[in-house]
Protein backbone atom coordinates (compact mmCIF):
# COMPACT_ATOMS: atom_id res chain seq x y z
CA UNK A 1 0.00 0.00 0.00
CA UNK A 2 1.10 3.11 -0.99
CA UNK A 3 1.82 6.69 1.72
CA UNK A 4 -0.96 8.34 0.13
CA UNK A 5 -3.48 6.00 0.50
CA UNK A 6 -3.18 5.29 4.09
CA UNK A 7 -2.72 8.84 4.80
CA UNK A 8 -6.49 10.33 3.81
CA UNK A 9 -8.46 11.90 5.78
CA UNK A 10 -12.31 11.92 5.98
CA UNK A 11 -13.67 15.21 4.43
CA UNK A 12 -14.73 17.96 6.42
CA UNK A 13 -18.29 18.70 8.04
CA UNK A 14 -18.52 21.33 5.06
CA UNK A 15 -17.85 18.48 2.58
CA UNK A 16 -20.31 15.54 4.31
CA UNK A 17 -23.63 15.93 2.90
CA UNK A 18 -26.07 13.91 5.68
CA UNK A 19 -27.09 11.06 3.33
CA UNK A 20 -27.49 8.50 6.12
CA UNK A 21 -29.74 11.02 7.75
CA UNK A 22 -32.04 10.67 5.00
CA UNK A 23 -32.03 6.94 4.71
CA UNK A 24 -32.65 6.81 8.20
CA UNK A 25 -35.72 8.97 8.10
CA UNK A 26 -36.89 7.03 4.71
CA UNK A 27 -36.50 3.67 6.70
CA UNK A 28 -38.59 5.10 9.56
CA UNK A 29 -41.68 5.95 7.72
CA UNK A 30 -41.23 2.78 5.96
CA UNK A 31 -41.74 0.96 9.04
CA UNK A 32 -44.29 3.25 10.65
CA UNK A 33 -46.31 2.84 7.24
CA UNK A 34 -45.86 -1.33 8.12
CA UNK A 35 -46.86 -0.83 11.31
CA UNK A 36 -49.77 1.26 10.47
CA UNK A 37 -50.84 -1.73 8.04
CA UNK A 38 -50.13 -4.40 10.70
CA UNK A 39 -52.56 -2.66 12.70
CA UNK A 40 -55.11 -2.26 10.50
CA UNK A 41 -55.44 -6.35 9.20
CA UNK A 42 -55.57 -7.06 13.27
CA UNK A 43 -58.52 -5.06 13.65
CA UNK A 44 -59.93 -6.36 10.44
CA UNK A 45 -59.24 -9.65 11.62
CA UNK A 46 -61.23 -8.97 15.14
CA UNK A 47 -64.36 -7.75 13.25
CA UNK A 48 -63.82 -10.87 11.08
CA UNK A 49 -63.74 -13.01 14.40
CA UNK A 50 -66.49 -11.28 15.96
CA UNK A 51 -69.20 -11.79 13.02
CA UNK A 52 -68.10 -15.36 12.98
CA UNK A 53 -68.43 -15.58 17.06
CA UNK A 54 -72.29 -13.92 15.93
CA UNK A 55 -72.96 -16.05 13.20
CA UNK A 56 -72.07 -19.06 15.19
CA UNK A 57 -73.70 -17.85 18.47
CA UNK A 58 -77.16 -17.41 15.76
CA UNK A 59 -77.32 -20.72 14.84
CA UNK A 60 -76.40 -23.00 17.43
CA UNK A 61 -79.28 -20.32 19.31
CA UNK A 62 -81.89 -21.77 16.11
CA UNK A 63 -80.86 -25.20 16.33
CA UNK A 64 -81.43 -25.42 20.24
CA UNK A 65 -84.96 -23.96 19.33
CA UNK A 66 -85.44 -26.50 16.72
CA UNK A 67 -84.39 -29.26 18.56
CA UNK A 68 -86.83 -28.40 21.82
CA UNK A 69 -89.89 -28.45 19.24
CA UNK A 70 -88.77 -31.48 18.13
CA UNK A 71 -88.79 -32.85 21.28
CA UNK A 72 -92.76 -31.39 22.23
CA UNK A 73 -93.52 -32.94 18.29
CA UNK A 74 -92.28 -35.92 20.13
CA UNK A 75 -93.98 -36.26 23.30
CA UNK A 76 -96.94 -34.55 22.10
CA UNK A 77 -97.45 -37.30 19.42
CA UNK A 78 -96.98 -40.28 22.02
CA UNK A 79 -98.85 -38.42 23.95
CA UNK A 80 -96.57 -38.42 27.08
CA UNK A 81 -95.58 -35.30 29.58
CA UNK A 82 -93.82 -32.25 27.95
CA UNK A 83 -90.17 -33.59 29.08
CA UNK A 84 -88.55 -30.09 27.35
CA UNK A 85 -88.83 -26.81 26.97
CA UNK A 86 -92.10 -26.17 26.02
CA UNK A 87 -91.92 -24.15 22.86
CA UNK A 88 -94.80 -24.77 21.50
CA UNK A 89 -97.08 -23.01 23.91
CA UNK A 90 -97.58 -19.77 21.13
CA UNK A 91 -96.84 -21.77 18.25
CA UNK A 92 -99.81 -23.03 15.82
CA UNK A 93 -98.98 -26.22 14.08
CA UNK A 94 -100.25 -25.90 10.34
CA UNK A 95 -102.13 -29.23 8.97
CA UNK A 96 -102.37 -28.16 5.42
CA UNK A 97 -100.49 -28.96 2.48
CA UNK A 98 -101.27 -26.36 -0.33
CA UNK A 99 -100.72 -23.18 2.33
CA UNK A 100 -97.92 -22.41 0.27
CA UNK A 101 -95.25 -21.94 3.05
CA UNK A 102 -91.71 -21.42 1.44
CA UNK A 103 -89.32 -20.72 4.02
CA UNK A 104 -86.75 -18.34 1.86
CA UNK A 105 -90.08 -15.97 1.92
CA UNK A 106 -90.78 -16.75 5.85
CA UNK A 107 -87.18 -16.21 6.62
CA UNK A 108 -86.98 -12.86 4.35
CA UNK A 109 -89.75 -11.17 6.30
CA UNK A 110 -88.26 -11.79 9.57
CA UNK A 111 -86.53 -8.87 11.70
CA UNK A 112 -83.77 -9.16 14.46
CA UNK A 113 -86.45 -7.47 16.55
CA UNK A 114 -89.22 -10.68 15.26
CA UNK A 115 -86.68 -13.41 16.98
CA UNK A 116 -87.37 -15.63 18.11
CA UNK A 117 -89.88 -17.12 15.50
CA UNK A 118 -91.04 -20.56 14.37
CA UNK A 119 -93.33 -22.12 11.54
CA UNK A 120 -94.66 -25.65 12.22
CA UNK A 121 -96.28 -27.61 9.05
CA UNK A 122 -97.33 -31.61 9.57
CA UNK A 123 -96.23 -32.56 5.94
CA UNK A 124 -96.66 -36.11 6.44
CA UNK A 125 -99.97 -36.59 4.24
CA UNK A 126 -98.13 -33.76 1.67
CA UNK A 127 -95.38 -36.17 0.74
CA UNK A 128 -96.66 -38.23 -1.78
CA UNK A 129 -94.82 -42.03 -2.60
CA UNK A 130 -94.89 -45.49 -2.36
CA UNK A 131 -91.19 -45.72 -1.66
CA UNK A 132 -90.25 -48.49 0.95
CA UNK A 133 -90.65 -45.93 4.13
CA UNK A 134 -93.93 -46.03 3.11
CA UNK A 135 -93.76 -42.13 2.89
CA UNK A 136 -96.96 -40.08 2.41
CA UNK A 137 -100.35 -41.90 1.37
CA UNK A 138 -100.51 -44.91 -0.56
CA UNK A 139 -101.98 -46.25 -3.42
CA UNK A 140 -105.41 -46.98 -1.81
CA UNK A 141 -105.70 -43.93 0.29
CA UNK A 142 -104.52 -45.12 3.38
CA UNK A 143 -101.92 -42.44 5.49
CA UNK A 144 -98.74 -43.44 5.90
CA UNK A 145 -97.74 -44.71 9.79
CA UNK A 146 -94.84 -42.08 9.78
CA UNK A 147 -95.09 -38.94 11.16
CA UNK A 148 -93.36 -36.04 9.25
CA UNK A 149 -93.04 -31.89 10.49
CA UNK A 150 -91.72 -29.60 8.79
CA UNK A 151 -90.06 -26.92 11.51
CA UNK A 152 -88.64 -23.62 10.36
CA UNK A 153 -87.28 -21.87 12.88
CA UNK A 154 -85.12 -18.15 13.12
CA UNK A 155 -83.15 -16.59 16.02
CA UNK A 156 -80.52 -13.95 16.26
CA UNK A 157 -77.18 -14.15 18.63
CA UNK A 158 -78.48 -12.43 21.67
CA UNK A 159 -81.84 -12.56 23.09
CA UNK A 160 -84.06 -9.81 22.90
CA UNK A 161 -84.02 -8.24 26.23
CA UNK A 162 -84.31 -4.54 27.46
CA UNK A 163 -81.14 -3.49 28.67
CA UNK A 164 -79.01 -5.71 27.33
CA UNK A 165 -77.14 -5.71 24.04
CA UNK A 166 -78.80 -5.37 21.08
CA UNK A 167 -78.77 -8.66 18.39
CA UNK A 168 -76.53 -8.19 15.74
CA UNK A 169 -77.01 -11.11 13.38
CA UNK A 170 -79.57 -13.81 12.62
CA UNK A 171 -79.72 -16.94 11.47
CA UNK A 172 -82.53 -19.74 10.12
CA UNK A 173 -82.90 -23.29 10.01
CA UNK A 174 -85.52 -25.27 7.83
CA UNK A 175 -85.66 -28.91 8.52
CA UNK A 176 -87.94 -32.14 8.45
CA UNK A 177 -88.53 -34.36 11.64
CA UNK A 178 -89.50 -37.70 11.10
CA UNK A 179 -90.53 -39.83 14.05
């Protein structure tokens, strides 16, 4: 190595123009701007969680409905003591075919302020078949031995109470009951 080389010196403050300043500040917006986007997916990803906690909360609320009227169906066709929750009690059990209950329409008019509600058909005579169940009536007119309901039922997340929180989503549930 030669004298000359070893022998520089860095330049003066007047020479030195600050560039590591500015790539300093550059890298600190740069990471405030990925921390600013870090915090926005978590709180996207809370609302996300939340609705599903609603969503979830909605349904299992229906299906526990749904499931105590099938039980009163139950005991109320073998005639034997209401061993549920008695659901029933304001509910009017429909015995006619052509009443042209469709359930997207049912559920559609609904409100989270309407929840709970529930639509109870006897469908047993509507379904018509000679399949091996023996579904519906037979050739000769007789009724079949099964008993079929058709139970709609809707309910929101939270009950409708004063004072406490207010429902924020629903959810329906349309199924048959065979006994």
């Amino acid at each position: 190595m030669s004298r000359s080389t070893l022998s520089r010196r860095p330049p003066s403050l007047r020479q030195q123009r600050g560039a590591v300043l500015y790539i300093a500040l550059i890298m600190l917006i740069l990471l405030a701007l990925i921390g600013l986007v870090a915090m926005q997916v978590a709180g996207m990803q809370e609302r996300m969680a939340a609705n599903y906690n609603a969503v979830n909360q909605a349904f299992q609320r229906v299906e526990g409905l749904v499931r105590n009227v099938e039980c009163n169906l139950e005991d109320l066709e073998n005639r034997l003591p209401n061993s549920c929750t008695d659901v029933l009690s304001g509910v009017s059990i429909s015995y006619r075919c052509d009443d042209g209950h469709d359930t997207g329409v049912w559920v559609s008019g609904r409100t989270l302020a309407s929840a709970p509600a529930l639509n109870v058909r006897k469908i047993d005579e509507c379904v018509v078949g000679e399949s091996p169940i023996a579904m519906g009536v037979g050739p000769m007119g007789e009724t079949s031995p099964i008993v079929m309901y058709q139970i709609s039922g809707y309910d929101t997340d939270l009950p409708n109470q004063v004072g406490a929180p207010a429902p924020t989503t629903a959810a329906a549930l349309d199924t048959v009951f065979k006994l």
